[in-house]
Protein backbone atom coordinates (compact mmCIF):
# COMPACT_ATOMS: atom_id res chain seq x y z
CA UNK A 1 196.83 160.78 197.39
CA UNK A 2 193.58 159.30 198.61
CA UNK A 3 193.95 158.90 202.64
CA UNK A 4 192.43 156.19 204.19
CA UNK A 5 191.97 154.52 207.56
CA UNK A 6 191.72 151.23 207.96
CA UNK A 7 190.73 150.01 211.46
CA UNK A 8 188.87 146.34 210.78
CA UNK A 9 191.23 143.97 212.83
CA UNK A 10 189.91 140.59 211.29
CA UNK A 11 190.74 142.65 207.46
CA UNK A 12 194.23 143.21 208.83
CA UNK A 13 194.93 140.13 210.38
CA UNK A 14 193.24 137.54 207.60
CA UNK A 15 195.72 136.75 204.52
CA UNK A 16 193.95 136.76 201.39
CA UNK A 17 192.75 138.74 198.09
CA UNK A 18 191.14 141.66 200.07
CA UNK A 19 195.17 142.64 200.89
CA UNK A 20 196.06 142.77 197.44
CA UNK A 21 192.71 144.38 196.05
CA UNK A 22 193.20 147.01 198.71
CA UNK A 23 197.01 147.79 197.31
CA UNK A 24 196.49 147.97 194.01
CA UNK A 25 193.87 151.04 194.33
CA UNK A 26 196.92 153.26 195.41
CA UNK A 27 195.48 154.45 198.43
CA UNK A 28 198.04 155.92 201.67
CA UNK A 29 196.70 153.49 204.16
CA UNK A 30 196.78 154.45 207.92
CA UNK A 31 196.44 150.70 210.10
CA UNK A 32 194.47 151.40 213.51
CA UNK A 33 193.55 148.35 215.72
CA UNK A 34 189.65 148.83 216.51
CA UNK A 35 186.95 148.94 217.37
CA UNK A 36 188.01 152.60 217.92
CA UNK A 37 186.04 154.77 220.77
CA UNK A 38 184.94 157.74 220.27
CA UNK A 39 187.76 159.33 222.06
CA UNK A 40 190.44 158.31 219.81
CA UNK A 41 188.23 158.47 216.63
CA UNK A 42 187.72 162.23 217.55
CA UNK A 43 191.14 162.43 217.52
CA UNK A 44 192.20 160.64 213.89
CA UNK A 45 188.89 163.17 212.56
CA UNK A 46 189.88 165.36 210.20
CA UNK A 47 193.12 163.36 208.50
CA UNK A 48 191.18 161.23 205.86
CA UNK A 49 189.47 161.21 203.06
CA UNK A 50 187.68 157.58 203.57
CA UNK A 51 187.00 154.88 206.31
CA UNK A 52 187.50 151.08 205.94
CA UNK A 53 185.92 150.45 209.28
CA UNK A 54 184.44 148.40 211.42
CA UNK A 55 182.43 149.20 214.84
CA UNK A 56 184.25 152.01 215.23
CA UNK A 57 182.15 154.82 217.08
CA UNK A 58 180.89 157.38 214.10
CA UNK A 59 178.97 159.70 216.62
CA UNK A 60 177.56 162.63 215.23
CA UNK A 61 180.62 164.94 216.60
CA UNK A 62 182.80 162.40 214.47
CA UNK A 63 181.33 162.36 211.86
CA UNK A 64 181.18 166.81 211.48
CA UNK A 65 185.02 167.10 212.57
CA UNK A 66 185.65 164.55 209.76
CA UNK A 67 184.83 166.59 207.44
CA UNK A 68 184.91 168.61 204.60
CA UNK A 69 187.99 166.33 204.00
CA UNK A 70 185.71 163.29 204.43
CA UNK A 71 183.75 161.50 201.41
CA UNK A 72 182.83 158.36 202.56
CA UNK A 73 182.73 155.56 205.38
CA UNK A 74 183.05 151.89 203.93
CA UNK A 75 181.78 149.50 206.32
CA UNK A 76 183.37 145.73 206.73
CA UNK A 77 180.25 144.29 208.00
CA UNK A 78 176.55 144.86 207.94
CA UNK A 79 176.14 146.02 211.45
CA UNK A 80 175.58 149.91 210.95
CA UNK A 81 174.54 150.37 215.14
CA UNK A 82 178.32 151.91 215.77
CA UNK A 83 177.23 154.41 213.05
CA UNK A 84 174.99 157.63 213.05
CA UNK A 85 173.61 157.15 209.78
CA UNK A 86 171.08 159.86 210.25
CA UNK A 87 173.72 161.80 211.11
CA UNK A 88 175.82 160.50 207.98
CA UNK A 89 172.78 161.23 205.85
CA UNK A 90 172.09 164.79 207.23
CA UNK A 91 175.68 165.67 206.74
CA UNK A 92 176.17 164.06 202.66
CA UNK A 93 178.05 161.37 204.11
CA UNK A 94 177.60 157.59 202.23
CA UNK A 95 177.24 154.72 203.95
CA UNK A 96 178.40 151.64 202.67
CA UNK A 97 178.30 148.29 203.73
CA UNK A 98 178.39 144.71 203.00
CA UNK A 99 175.15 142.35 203.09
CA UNK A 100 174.86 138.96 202.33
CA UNK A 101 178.90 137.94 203.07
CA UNK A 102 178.79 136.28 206.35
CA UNK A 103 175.14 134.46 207.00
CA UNK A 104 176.52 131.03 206.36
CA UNK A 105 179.31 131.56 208.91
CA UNK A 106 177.17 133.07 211.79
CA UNK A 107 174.60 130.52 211.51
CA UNK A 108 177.72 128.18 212.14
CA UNK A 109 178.94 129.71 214.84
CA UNK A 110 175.22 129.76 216.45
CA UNK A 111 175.35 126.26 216.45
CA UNK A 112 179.05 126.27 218.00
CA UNK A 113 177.29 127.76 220.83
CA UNK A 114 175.01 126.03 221.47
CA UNK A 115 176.33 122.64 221.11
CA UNK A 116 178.68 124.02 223.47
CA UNK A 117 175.80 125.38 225.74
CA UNK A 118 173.43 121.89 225.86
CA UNK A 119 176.71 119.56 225.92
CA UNK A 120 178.76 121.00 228.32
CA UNK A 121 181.77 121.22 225.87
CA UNK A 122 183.89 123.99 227.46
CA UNK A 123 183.45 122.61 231.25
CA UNK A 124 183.58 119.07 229.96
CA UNK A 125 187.32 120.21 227.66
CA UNK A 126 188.63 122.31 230.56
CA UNK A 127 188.40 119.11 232.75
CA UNK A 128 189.84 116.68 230.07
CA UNK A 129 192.84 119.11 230.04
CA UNK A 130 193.35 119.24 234.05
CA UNK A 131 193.63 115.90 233.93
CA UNK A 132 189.94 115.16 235.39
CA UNK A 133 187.27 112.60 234.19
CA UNK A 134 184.06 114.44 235.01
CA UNK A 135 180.84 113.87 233.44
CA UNK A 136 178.14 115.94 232.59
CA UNK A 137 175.09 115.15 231.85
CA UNK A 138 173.91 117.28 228.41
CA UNK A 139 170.62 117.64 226.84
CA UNK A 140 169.62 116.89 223.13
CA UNK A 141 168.75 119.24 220.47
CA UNK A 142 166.15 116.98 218.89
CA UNK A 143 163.00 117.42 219.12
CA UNK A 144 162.88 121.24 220.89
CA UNK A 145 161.90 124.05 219.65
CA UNK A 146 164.23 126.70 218.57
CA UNK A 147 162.82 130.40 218.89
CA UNK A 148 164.26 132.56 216.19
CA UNK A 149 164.31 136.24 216.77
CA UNK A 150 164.56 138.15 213.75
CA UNK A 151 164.19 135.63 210.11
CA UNK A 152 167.09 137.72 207.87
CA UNK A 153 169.65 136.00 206.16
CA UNK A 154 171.18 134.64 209.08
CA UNK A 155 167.93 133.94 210.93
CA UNK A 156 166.98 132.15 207.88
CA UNK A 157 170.01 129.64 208.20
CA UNK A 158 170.08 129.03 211.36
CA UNK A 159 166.34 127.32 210.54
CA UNK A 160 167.59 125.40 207.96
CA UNK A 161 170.07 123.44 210.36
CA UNK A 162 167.92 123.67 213.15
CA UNK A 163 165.63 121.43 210.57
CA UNK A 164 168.41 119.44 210.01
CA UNK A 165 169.15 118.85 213.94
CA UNK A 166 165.05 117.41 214.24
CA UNK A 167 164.24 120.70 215.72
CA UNK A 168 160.85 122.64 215.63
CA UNK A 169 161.12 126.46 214.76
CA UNK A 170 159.67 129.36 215.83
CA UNK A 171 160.18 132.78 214.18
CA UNK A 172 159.48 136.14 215.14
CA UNK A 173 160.03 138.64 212.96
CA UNK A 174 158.15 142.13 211.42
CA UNK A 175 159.12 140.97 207.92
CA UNK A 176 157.75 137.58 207.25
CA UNK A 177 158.04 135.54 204.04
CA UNK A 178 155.35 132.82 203.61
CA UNK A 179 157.24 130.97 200.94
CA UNK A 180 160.30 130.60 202.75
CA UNK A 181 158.71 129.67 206.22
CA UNK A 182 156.40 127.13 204.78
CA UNK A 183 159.22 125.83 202.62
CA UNK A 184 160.97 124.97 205.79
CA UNK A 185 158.19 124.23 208.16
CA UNK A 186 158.54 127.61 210.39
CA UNK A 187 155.54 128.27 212.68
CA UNK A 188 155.61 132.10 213.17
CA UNK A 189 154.77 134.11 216.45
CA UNK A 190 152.91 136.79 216.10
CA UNK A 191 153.97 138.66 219.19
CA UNK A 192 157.87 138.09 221.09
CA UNK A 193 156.04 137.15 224.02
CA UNK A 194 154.17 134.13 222.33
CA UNK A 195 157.92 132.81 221.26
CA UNK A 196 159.14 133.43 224.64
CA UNK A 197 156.60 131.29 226.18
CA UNK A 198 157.05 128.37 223.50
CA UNK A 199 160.73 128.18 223.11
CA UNK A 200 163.08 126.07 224.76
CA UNK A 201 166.03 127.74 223.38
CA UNK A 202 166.23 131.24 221.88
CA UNK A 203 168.47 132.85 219.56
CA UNK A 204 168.84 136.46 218.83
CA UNK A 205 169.43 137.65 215.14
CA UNK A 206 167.84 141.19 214.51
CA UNK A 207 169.52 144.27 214.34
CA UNK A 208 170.20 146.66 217.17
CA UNK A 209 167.77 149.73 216.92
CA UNK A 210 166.77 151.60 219.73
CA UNK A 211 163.21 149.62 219.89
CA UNK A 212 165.21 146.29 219.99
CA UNK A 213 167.36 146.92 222.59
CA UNK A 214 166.92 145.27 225.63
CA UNK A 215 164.51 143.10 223.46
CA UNK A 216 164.82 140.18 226.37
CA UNK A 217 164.66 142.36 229.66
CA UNK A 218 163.50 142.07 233.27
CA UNK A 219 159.90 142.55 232.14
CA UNK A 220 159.50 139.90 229.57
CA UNK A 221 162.30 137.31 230.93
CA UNK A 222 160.07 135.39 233.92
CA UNK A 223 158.08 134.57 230.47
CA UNK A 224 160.84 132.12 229.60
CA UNK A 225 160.59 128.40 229.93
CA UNK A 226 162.24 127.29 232.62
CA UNK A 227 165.74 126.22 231.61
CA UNK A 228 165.80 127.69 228.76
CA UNK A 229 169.00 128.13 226.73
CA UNK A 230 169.91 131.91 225.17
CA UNK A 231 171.86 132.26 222.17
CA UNK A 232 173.17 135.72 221.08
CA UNK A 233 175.39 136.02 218.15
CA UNK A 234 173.64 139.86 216.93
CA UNK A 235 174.62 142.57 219.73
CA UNK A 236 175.17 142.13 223.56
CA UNK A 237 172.59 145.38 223.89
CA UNK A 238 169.68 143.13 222.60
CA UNK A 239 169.42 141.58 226.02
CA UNK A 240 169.04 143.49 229.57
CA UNK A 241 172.42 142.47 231.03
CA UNK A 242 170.94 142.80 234.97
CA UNK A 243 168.03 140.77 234.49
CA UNK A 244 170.26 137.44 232.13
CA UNK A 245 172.60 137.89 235.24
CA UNK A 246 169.56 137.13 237.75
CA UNK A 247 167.88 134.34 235.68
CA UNK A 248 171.01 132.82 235.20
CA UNK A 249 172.41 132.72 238.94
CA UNK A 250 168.69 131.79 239.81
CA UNK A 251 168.99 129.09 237.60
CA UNK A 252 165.95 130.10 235.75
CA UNK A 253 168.30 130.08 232.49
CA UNK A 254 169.78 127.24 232.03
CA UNK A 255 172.75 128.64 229.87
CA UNK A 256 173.61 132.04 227.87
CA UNK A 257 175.83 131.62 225.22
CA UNK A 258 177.27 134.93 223.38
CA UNK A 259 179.54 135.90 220.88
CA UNK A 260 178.49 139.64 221.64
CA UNK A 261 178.82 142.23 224.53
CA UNK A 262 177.34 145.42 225.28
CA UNK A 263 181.39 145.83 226.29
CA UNK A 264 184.08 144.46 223.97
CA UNK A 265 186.30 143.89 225.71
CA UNK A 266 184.24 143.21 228.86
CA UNK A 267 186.03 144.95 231.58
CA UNK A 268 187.69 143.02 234.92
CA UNK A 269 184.61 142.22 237.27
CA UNK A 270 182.31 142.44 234.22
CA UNK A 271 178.92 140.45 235.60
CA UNK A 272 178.71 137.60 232.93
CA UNK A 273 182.42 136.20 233.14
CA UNK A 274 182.84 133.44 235.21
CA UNK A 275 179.21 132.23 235.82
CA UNK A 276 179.34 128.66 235.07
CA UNK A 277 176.82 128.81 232.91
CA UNK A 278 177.26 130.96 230.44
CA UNK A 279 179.69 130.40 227.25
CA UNK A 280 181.26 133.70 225.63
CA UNK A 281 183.53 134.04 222.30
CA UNK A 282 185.11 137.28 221.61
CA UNK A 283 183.05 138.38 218.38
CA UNK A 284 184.52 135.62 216.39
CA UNK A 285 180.87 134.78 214.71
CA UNK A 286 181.74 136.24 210.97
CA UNK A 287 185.75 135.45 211.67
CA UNK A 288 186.52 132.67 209.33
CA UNK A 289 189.04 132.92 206.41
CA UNK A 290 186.27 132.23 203.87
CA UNK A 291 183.89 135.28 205.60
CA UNK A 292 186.90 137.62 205.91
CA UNK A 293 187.59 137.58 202.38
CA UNK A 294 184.01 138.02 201.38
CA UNK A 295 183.15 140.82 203.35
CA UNK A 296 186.45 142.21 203.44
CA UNK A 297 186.54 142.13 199.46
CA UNK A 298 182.82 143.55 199.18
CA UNK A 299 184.38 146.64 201.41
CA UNK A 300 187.33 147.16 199.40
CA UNK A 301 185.26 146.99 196.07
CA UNK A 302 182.51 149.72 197.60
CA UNK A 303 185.52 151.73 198.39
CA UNK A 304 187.19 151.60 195.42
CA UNK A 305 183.64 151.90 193.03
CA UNK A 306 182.92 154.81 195.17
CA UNK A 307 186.25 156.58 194.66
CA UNK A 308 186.18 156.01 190.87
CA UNK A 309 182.49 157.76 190.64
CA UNK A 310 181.16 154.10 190.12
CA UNK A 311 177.79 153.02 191.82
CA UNK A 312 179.04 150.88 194.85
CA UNK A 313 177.38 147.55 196.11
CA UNK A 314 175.37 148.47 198.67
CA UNK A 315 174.95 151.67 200.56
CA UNK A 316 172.68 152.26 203.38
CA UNK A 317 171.85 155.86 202.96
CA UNK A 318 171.00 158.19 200.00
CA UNK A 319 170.59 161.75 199.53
């Protein structure tokens, strides 16, 4: 029997088709409560045939004890930074993955944030709650200009209701498309530094690649507006974690609102928690019942196509 780990906690822990879909291929399914380091992935190497997975580390060393038992790695989620796919490639592992499943929620959640951010929600709730009638003064969306890092499918709805909030946009990204920006009214930036300079909040939605990380860092962040208001809901390593910490205590950031860390969990003492100006959520972005079931279906269906000798959805490598 086909042997399968299954480590995605917001698969396991979300009722809904995926469950039964996953079932009815037959599969023995091993349950593992990730993202898995990896330490213990090193360890579970070796014992199956396929991974339903989701940041899980798939280091090169992984990935080689894994097999010759291994055949493929199905991804819940398009992030593929936890996984050496040039390693996977090298090696005849497939990739797959699951685009296009969870841009509507992110771009949600983006705007969680930062509603929370401008308004003062969580401070303003938290004193509701203790019984305290303290007011904050917040600042409007209308009428500034968001700064879009990186114009995918996400990027591209977080424009749409930033258009919808009265908001100017700026986009950065290497990929541009003319139709869609001047559908929407999108000015572009040629360089990151001109939508630095021009932005009065930011928001981070490219992919984490070794030239993007640390995209904002202590040599490009005293280009920021002062009081400007960060938004990361892509990867905590996009952003120099020292040099937020400064501009934030400094005050030269007005707020930095995440639903990623370059730790997850953070650790005790970790540098961003407890700063009073800074809102975190614990990867929750794509984690809505509709999302889970999307993604989590697309996974079990690349899975299951693959298995069968079928052409899967998507996959991020060939051979």
């Amino acid at each position: 029997m086909t042997r399968v780990l299954l480590s995605t906690t917001s698969f396991q822990d979300t009722p809904g088709v995926h469950h039964d879909l996953l079932a009815k291929a037959g599969y023995e399914i091993v349950r593992e409560r990730g993202p898995l380091p990896e330490a213990r992935m090193l360890e579970l190497a070796g014992q199956f045939d396929a991974y339903l997975c989701g940041d899980d580390a798939f280091t090169r060393a992984v990935l080689q004890k894994a097999l010759p038992r291994l055949k493929v790695i199905s991804k819940y989620g398009i992030g593929l930074d936890k996984i050496d796919v040039k390693a996977a490639t090298e090696l005849g592992v497939p990739v797959l993955f699951t685009p296009g499943v969870n841009h509507t929620t992110v771009a949600e959640h983006t705007f969680a944030l930062l509603l929370a951010a401008v308004r003062n929600v969580v401070a303003e709730a938290n004193h509701v709650a203790q019984g305290r009638w303290t007011r904050i003064t917040g600042t409007e969306l209308c009428g500034k200009t968001l700064g879009i890092v990186g114009l995918g499918r996400i990027g591209k709805e977080v424009a749409v209701r930033a258009k919808a909030f009265g908001m100017g946009v700026l986009g950065f990204d290497v990929y541009w498309e003319d139709n869609f920006a001047n559908k929407h009214g999108i000015c572009r930036a040629e360089k990151l530094e001109d939508l630095l300079r021009n932005a009065d909040i930011v928001t981070l939605h490219t992919n984490l690649t070794p030239e993007t990380r640390h995209l904002i860092n202590s040599g490009n962040i005293g280009l920021l507006k002062p009081g400007v208001v960060i938004v990361n809901c892509a990867r905590g390593e996009l952003v120099e974690l020292e040099a937020i910490v400064g501009a934030l205590k400094s005050k030269a950031i007005l707020a930095y609102a995440a639903d990623v860390l370059d730790q997850e969990p953070p650790p005790p003492g970790y540098p961003l928690l407890g700063l009073p100006n800074v809102v975190l959520t614990p990867h929750i972005g794509s984690r809505t019942f509709e999302s889970v079931q999307r993604q989590a279906t697309c996974a079990v269906e690349n899975l299951t196509r693959f298995l069968s000798g079928k052409p899967p959805i998507a996959q991020a490598n060939r051979f």
